[in-house]
N, C-alpha and C. Protein backbone atom coordinates (compact mmCIF):
# COMPACT_ATOMS: atom_id res chain seq x y z
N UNK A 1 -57.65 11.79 21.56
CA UNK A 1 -56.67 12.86 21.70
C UNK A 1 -55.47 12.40 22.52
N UNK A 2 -55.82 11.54 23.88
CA UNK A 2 -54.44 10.97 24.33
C UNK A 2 -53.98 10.38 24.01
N UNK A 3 -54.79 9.40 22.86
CA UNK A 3 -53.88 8.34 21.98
C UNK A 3 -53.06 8.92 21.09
N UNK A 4 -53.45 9.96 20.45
CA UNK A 4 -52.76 10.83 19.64
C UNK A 4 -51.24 11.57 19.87
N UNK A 5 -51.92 12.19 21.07
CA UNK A 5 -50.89 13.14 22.21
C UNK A 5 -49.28 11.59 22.60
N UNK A 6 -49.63 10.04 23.16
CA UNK A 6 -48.95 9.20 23.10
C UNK A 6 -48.15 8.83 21.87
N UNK A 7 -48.32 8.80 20.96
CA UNK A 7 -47.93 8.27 19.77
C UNK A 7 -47.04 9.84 19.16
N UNK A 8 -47.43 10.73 19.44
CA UNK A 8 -46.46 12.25 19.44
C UNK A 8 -44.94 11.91 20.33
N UNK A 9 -45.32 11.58 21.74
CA UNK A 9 -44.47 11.70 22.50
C UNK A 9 -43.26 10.13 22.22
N UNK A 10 -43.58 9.08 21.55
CA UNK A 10 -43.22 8.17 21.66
C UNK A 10 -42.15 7.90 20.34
N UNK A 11 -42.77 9.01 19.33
CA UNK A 11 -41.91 9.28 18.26
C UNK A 11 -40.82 9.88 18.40
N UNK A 12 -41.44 11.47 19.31
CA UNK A 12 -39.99 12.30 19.80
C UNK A 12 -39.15 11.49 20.30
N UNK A 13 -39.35 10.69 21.79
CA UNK A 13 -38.43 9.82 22.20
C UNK A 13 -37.52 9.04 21.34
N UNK A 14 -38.12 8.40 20.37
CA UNK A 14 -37.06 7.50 19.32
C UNK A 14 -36.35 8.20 18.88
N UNK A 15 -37.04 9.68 17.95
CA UNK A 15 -35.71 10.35 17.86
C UNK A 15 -34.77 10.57 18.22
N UNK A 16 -35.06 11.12 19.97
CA UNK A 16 -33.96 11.74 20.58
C UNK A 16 -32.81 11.00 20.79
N UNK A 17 -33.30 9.58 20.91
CA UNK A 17 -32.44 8.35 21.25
C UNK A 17 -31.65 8.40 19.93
N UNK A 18 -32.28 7.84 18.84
CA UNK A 18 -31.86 7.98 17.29
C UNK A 18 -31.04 9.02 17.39
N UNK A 19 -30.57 10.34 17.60
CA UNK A 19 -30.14 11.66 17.52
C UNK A 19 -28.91 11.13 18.44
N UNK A 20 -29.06 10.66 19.45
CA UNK A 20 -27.96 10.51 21.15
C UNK A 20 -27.19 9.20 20.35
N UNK A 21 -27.64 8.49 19.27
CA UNK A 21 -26.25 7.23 19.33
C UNK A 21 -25.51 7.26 17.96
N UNK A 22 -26.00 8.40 17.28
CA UNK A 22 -25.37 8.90 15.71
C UNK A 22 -23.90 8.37 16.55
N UNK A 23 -22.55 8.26 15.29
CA UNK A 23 -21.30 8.35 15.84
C UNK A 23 -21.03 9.90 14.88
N UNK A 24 -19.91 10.26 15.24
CA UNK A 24 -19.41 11.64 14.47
C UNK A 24 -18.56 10.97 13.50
N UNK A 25 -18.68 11.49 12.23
CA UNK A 25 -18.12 10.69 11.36
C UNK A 25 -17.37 12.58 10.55
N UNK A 26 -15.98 11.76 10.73
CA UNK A 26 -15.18 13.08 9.62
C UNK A 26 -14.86 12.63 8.13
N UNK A 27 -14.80 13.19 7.73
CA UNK A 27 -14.16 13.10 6.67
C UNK A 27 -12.95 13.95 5.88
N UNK A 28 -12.18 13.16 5.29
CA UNK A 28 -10.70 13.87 4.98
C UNK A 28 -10.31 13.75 3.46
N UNK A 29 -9.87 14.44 2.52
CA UNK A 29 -9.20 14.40 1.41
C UNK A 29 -7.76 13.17 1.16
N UNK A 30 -8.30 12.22 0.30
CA UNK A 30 -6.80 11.70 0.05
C UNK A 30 -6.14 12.11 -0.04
N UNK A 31 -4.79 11.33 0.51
CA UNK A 31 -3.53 12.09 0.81
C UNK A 31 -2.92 13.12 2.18
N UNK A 32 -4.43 13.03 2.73
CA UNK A 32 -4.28 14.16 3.92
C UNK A 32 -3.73 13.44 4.98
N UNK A 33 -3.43 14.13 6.07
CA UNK A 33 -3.31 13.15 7.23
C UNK A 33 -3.93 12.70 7.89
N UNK A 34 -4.10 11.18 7.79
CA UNK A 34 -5.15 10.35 8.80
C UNK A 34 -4.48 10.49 10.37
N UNK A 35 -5.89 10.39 10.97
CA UNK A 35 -5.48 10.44 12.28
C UNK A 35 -4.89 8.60 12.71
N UNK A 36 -4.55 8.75 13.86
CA UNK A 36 -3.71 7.75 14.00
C UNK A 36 -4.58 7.45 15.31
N UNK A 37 -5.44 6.87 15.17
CA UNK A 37 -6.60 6.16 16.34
C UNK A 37 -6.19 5.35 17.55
N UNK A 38 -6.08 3.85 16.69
CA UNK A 38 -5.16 3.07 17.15
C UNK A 38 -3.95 2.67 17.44
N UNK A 39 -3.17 3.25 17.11
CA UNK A 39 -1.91 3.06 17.13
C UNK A 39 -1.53 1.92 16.04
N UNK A 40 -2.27 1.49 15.34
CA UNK A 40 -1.98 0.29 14.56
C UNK A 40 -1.55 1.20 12.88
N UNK A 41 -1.03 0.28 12.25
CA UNK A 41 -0.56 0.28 10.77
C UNK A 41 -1.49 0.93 9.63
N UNK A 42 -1.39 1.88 9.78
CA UNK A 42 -2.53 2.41 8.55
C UNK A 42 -2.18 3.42 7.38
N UNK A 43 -2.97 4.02 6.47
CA UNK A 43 -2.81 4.81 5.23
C UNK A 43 -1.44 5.29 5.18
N UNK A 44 -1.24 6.68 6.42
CA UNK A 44 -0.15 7.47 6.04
C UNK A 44 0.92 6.75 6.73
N UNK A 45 1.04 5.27 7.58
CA UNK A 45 2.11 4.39 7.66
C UNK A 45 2.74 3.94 6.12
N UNK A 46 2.13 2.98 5.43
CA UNK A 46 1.94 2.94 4.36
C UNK A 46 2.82 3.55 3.50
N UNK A 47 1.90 4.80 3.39
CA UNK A 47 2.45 5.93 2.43
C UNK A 47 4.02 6.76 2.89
N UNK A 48 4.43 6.88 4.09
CA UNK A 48 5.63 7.38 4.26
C UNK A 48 7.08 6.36 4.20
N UNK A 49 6.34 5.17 4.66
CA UNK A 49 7.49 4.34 4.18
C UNK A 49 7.78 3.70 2.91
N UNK A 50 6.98 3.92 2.04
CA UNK A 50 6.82 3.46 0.87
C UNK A 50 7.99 4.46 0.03
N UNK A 51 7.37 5.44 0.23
CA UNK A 51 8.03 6.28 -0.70
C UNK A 51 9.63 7.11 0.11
N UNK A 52 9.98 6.24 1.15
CA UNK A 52 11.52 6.83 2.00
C UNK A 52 11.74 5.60 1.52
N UNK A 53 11.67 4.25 1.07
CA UNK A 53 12.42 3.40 0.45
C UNK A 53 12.29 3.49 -0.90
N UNK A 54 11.25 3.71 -1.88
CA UNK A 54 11.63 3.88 -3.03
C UNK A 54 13.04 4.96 -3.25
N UNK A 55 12.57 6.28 -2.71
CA UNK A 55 13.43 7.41 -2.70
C UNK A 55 15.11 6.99 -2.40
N UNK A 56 15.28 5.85 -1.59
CA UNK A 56 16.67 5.62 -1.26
C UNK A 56 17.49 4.09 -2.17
N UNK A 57 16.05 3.63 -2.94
CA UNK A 57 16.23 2.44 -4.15
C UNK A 57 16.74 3.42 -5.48
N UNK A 58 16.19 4.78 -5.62
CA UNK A 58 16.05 4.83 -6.86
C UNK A 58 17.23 6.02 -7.16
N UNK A 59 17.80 6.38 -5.92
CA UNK A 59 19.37 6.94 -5.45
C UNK A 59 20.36 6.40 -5.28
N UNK A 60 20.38 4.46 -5.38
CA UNK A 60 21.32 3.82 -4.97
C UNK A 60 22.44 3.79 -6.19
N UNK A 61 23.53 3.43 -5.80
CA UNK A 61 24.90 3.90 -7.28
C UNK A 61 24.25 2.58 -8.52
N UNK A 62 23.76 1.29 -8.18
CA UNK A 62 23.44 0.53 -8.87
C UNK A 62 22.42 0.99 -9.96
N UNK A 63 20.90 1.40 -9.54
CA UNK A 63 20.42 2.27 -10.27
C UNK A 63 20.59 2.52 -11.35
N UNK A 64 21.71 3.70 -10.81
CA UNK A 64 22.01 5.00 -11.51
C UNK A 64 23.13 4.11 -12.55
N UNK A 65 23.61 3.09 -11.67
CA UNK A 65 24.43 2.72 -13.00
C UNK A 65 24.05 1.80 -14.57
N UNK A 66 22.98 1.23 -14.20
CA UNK A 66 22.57 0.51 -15.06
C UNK A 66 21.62 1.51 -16.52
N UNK A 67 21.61 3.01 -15.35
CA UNK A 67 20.85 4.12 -16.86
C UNK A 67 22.21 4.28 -17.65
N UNK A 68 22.98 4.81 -16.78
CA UNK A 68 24.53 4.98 -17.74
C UNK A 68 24.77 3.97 -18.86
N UNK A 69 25.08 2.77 -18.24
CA UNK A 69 25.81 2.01 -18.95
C UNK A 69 24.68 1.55 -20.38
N UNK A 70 23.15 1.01 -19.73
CA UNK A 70 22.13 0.66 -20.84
C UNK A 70 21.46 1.76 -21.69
N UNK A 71 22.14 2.82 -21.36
CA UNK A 71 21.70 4.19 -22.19
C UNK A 71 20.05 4.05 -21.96
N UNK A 72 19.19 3.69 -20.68
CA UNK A 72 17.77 4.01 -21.12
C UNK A 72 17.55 3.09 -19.39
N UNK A 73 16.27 3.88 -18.83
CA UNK A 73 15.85 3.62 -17.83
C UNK A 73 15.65 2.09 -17.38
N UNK A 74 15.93 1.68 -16.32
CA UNK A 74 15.59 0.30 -15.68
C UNK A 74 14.36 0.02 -15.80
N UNK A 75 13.57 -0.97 -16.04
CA UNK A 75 12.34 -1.39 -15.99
C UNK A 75 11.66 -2.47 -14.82
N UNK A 76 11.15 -2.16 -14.02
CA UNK A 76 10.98 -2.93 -12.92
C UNK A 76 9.44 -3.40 -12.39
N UNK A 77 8.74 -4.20 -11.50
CA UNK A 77 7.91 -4.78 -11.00
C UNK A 77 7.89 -5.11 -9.84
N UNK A 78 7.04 -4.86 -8.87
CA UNK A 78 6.97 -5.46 -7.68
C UNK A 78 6.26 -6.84 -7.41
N UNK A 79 6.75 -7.44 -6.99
CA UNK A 79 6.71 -8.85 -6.49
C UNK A 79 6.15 -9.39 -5.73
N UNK A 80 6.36 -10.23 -4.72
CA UNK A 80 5.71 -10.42 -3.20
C UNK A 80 5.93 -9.47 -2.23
N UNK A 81 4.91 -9.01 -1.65
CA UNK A 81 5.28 -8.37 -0.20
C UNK A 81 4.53 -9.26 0.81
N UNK A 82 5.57 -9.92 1.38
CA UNK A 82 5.21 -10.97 2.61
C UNK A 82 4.78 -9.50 4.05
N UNK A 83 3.72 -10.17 4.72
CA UNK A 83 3.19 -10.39 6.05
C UNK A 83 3.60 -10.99 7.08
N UNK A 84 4.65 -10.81 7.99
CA UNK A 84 5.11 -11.40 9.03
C UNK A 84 5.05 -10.58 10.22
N UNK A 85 4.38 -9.87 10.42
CA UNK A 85 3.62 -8.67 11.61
C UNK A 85 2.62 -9.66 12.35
N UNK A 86 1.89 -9.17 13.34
CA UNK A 86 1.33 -9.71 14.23
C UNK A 86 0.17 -9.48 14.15
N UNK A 87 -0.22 -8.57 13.46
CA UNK A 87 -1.62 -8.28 12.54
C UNK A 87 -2.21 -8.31 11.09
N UNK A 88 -3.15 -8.25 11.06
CA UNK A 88 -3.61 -8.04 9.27
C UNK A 88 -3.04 -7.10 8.90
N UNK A 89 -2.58 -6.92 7.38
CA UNK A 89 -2.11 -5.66 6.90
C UNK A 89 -2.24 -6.01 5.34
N UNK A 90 -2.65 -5.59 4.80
CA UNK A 90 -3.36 -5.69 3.42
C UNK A 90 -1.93 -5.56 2.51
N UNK A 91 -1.45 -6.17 2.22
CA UNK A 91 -0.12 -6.03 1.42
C UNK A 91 -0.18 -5.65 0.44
N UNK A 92 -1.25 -5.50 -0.32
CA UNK A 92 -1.77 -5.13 -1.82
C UNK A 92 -1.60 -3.89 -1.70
N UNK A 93 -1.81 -3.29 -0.99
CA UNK A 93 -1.96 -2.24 -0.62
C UNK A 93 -0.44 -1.34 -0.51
N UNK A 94 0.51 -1.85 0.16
CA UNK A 94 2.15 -1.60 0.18
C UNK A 94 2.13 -1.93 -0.98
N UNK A 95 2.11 -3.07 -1.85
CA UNK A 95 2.46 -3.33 -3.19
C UNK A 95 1.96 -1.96 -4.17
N UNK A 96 1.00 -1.51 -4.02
CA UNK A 96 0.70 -0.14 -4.77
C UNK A 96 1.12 0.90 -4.73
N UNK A 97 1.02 1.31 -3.23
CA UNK A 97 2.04 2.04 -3.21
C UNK A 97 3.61 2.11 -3.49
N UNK A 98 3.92 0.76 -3.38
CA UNK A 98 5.67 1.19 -3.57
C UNK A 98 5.44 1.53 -5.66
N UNK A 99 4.05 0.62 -6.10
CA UNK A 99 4.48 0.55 -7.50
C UNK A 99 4.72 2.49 -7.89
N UNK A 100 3.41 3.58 -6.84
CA UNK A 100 3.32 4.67 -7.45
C UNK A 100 4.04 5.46 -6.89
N UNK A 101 5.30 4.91 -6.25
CA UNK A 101 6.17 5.60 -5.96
C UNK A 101 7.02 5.33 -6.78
N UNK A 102 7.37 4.27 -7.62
CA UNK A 102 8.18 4.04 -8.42
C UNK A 102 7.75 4.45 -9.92
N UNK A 103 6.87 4.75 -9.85
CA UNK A 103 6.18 5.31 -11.64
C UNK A 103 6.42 6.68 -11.21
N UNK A 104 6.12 7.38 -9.88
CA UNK A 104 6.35 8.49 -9.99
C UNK A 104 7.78 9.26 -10.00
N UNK A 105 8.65 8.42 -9.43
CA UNK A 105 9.80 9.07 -9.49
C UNK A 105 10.72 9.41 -10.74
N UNK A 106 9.94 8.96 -12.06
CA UNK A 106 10.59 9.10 -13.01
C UNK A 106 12.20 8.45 -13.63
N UNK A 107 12.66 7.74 -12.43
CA UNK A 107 13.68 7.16 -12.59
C UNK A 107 14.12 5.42 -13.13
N UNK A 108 12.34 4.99 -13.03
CA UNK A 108 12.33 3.64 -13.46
C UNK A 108 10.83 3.42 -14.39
N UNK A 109 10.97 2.50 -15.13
CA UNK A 109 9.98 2.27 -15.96
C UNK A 109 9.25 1.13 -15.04
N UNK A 110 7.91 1.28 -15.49
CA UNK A 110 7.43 -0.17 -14.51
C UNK A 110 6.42 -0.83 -15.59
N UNK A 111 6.25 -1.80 -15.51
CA UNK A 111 5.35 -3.08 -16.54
C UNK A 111 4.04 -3.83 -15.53
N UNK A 112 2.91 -4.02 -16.28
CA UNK A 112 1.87 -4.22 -15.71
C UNK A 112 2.76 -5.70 -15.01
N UNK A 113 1.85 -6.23 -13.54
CA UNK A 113 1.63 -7.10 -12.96
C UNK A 113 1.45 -8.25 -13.85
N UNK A 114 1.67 -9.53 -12.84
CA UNK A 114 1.40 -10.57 -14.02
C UNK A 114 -0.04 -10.85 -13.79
N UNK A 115 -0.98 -10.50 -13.01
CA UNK A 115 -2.20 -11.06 -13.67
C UNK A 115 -2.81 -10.18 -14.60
N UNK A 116 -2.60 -8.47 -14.81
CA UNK A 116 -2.43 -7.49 -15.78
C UNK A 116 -1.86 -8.14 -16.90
N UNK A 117 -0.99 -8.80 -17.14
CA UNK A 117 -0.21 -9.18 -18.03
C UNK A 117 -1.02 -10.15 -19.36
N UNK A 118 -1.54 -11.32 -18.28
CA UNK A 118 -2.86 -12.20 -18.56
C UNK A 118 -3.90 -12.05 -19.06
N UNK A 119 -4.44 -10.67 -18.54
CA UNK A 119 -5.44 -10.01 -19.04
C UNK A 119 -5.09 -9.31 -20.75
N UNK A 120 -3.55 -9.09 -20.59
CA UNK A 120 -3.63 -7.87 -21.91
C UNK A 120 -3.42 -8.64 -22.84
N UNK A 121 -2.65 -10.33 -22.49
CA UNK A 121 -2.64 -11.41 -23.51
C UNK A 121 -3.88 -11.64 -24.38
N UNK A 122 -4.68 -11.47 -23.07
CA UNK A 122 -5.73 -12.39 -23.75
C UNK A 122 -6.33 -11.37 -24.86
N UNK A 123 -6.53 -10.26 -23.74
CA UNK A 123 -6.88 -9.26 -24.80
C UNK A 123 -6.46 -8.76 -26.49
N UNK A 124 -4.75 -9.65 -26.28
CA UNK A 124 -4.40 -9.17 -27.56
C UNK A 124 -4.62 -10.12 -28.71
N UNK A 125 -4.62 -11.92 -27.90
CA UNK A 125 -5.48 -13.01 -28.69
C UNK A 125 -6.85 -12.68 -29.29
N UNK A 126 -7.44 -11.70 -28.57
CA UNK A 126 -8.58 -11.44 -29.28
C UNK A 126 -9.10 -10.58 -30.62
N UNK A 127 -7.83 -9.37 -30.28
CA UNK A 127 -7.68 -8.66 -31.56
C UNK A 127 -7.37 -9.37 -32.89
N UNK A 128 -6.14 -10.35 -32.75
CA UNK A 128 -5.73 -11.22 -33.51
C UNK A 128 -6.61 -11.85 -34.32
N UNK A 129 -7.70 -12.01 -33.43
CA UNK A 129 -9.01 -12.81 -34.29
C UNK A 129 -10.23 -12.19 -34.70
N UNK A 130 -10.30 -10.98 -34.31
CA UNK A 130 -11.64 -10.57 -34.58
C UNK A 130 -10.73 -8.85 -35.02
N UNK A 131 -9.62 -8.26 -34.83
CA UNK A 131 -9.40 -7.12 -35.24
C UNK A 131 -7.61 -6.86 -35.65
N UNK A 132 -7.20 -8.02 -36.57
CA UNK A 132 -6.31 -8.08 -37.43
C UNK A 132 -5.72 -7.26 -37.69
N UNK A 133 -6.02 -5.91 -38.51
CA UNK A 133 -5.55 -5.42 -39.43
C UNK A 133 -4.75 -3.90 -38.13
N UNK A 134 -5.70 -3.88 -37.07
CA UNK A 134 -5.10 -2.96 -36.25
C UNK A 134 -4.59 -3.58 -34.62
N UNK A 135 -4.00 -5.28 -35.05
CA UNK A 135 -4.32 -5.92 -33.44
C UNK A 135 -2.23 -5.84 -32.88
N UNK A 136 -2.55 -5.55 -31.64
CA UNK A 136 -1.17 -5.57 -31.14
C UNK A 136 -0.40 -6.69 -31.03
N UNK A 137 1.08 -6.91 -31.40
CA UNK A 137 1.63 -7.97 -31.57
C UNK A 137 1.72 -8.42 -29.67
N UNK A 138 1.58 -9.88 -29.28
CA UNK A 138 1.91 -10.11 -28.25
C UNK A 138 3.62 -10.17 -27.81
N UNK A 139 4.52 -10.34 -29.02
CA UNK A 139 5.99 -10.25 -28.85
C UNK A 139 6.57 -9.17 -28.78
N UNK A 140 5.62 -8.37 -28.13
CA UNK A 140 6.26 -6.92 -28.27
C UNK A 140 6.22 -6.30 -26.57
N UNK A 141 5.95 -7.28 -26.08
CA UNK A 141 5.99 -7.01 -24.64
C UNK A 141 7.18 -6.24 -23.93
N UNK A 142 7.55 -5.40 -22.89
CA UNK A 142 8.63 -5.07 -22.64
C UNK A 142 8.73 -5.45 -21.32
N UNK A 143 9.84 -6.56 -21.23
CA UNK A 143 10.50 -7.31 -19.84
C UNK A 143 10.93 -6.36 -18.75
N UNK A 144 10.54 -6.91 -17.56
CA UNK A 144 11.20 -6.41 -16.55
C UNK A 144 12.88 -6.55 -16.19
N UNK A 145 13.48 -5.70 -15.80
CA UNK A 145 15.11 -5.88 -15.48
C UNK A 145 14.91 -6.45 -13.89
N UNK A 146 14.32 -5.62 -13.34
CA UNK A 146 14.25 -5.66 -11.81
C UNK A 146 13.13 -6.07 -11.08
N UNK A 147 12.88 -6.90 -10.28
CA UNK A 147 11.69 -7.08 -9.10
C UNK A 147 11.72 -6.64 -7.79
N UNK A 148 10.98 -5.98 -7.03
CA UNK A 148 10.93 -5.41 -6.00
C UNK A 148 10.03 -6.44 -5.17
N UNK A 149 11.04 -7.17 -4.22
CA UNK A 149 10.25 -7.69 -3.31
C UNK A 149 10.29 -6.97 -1.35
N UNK A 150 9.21 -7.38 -0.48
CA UNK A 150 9.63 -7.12 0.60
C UNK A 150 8.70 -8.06 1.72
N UNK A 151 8.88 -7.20 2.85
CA UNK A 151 8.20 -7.89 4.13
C UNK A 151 7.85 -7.34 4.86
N UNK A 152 7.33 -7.10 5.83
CA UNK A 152 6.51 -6.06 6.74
C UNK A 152 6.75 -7.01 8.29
N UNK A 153 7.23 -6.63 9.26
CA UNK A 153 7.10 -7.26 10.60
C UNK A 153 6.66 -6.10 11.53
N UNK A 154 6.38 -6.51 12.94
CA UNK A 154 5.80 -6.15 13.27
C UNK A 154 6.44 -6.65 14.72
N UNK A 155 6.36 -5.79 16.22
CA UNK A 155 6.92 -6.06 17.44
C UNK A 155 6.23 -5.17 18.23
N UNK A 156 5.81 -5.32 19.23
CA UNK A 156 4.76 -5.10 20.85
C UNK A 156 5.85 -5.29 21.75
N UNK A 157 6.12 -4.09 22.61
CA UNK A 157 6.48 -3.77 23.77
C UNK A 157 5.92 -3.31 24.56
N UNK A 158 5.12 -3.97 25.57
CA UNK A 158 4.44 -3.45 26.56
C UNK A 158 4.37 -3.64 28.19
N UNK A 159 4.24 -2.49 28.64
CA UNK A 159 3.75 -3.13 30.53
C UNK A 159 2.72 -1.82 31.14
N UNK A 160 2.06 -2.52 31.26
CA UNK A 160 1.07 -1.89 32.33
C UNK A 160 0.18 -1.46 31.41
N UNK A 161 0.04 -0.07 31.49
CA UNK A 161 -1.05 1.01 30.54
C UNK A 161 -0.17 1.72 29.04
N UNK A 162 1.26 0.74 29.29
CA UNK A 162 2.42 1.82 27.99
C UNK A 162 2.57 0.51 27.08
N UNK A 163 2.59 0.54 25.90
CA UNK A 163 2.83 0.16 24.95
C UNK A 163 3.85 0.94 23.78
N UNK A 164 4.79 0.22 23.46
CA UNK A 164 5.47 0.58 21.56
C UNK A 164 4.98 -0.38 20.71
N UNK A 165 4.62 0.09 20.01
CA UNK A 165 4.37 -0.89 18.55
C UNK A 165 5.45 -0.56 18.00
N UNK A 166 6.54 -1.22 17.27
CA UNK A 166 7.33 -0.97 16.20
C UNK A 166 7.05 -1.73 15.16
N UNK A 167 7.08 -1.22 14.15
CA UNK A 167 6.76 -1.76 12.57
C UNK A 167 7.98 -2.08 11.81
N UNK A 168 8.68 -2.97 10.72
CA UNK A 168 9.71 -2.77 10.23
C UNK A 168 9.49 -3.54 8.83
N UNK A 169 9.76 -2.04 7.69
CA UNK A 169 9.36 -2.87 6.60
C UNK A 169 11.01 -3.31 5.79
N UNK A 170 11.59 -4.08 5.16
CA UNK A 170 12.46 -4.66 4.24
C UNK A 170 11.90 -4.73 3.26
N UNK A 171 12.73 -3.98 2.32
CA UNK A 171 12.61 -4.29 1.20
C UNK A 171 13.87 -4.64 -0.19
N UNK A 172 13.58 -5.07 -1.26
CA UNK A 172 15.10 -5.89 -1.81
C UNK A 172 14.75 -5.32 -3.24
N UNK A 173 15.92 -4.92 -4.06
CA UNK A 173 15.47 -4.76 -5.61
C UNK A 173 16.50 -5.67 -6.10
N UNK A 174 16.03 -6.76 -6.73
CA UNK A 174 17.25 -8.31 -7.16
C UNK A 174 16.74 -7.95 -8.99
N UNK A 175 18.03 -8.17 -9.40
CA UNK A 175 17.83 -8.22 -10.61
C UNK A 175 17.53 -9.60 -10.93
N UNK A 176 16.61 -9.47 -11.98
CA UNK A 176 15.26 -10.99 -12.26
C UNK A 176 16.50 -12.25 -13.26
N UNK A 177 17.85 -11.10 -13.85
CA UNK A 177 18.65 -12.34 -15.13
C UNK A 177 19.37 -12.87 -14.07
N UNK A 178 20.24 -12.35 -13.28
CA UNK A 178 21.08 -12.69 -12.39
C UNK A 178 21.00 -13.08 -10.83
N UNK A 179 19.73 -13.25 -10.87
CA UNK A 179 19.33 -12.80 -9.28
C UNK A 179 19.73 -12.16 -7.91
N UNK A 180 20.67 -11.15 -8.65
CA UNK A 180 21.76 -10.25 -7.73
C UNK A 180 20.71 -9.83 -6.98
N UNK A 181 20.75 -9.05 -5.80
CA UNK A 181 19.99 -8.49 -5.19
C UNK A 181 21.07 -6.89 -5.06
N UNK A 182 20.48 -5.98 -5.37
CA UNK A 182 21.02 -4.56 -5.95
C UNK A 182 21.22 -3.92 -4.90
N UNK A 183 20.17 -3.62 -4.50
CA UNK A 183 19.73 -2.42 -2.97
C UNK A 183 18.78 -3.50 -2.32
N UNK A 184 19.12 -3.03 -1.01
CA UNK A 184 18.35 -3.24 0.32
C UNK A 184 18.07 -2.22 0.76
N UNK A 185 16.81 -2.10 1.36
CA UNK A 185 16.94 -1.19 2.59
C UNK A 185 15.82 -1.75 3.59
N UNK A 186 15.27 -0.42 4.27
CA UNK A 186 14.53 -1.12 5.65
C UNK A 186 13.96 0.48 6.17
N UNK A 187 13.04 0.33 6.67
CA UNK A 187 12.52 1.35 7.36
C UNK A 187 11.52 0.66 9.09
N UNK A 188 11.90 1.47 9.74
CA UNK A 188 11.39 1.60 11.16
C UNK A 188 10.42 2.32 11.05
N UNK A 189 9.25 1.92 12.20
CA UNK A 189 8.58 3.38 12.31
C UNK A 189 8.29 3.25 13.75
N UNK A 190 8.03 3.47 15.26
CA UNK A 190 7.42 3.13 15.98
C UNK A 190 6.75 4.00 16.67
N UNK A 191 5.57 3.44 17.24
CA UNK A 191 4.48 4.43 18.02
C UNK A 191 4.46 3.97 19.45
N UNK A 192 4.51 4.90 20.34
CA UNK A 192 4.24 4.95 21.77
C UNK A 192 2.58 5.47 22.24
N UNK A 193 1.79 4.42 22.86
CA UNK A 193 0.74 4.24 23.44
C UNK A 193 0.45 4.35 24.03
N UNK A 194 -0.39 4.91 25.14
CA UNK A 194 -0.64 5.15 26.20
C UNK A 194 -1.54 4.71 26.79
N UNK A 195 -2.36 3.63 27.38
CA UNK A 195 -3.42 3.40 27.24
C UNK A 195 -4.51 3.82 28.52
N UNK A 196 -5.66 4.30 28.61
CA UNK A 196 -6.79 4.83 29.62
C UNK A 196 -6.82 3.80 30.66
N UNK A 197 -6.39 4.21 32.00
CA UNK A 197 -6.37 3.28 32.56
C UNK A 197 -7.67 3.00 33.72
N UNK A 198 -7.87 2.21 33.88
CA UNK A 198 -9.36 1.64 34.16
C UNK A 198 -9.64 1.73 35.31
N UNK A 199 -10.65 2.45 35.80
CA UNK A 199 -11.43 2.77 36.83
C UNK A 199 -12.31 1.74 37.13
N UNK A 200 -11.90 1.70 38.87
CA UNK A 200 -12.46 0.31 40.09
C UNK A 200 -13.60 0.69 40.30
């Protein structure tokens, strides 16, 4: 019975412990606002500068002039987005977003990526050989006018327990025949830190 009564009490204990080191875990709807933990570069960073530079690319007089004059929307691709910040930052990630800010604005056409591109080749070599009669021509591709390239940096100001992070993304839309570069722009963002200061 006390062995019994021990092996009762020794279970509760694990629980309670088990129960005392859970973490609280939230959860949020895409698109919502992430909290901003660290002060570091994340989702809704991302997402607000992405789409305040598309929004001011796809307003610029160049743009707008090339629908006029070619009677039919610009067609464009994003390119490299260089990393020159002081941290990791998943660039693939900016690269997507700027692409679905630019499909969404309705003002530019956009064309798969080039390793997308590779893939739909091959895919269409294959029709060619095994589904002829309904296979897509590969010369029927539609070229990009424009490439969207950029860069992401990154700057630490700090003393004591205060910190700024400032972030600064560049970005360039160069036309791919001429290699004009069309629009520039640039976005800031910076966060002020505060940090818990440590008890002797």
């Amino acid at each position: 019975m006390k062995k019994f009564a021990l092996i009762i009490s020794t279970f509760a204990l694990v629980s309670l412990i088990s129960c005392g080191s859970t973490s609280r875990i939230e959860r949020y709807e895409s698109g919502a606002d992430v909290k901003d933990i660290s002060g570091y570069w994340n989702e809704n960073d991302i997402k607000m500068v992405c789409e305040e530079l598309i929004s001011s690319c796809i307003a610029s007089p160049r743009v707008q002039a090339f629908k006029t004059t070619k009677n039919r929307a610009p067609v464009a691709i994003v390119g490299k987005i260089s990393n020159k910040s002081s941290e990791h930052i998943d660039t693939a990630m900016v690269a997507k977003r700027f692409q679905t800010a630019i499909i969404n604005s309705d003002v530019m056409d956009f064309v798969a990526d080039s390793e997308q591109r590779l893939e739909l080749r091959a895919e269409k070599v294959d029709q060619a050989e095994n589904a002829y009669e309904t296979a897509k021509s590969i010369g029927n591709e539609l070229a990009a006018d424009f490439m969207l390239q950029g860069t992401v940096y990154s700057h630490v100001d700090e003393s004591g327990t205060e910190a700024v992070r400032t972030y600064q993304v560049d970005a360039q839309l160069i036309d791919i025949e001429s290699n004009k570069i069309l629009w520039q722009g640039e976005k800031y963002l910076s966060k002020y830190i505060r940090k818990a200061s440590r008890k002797l």
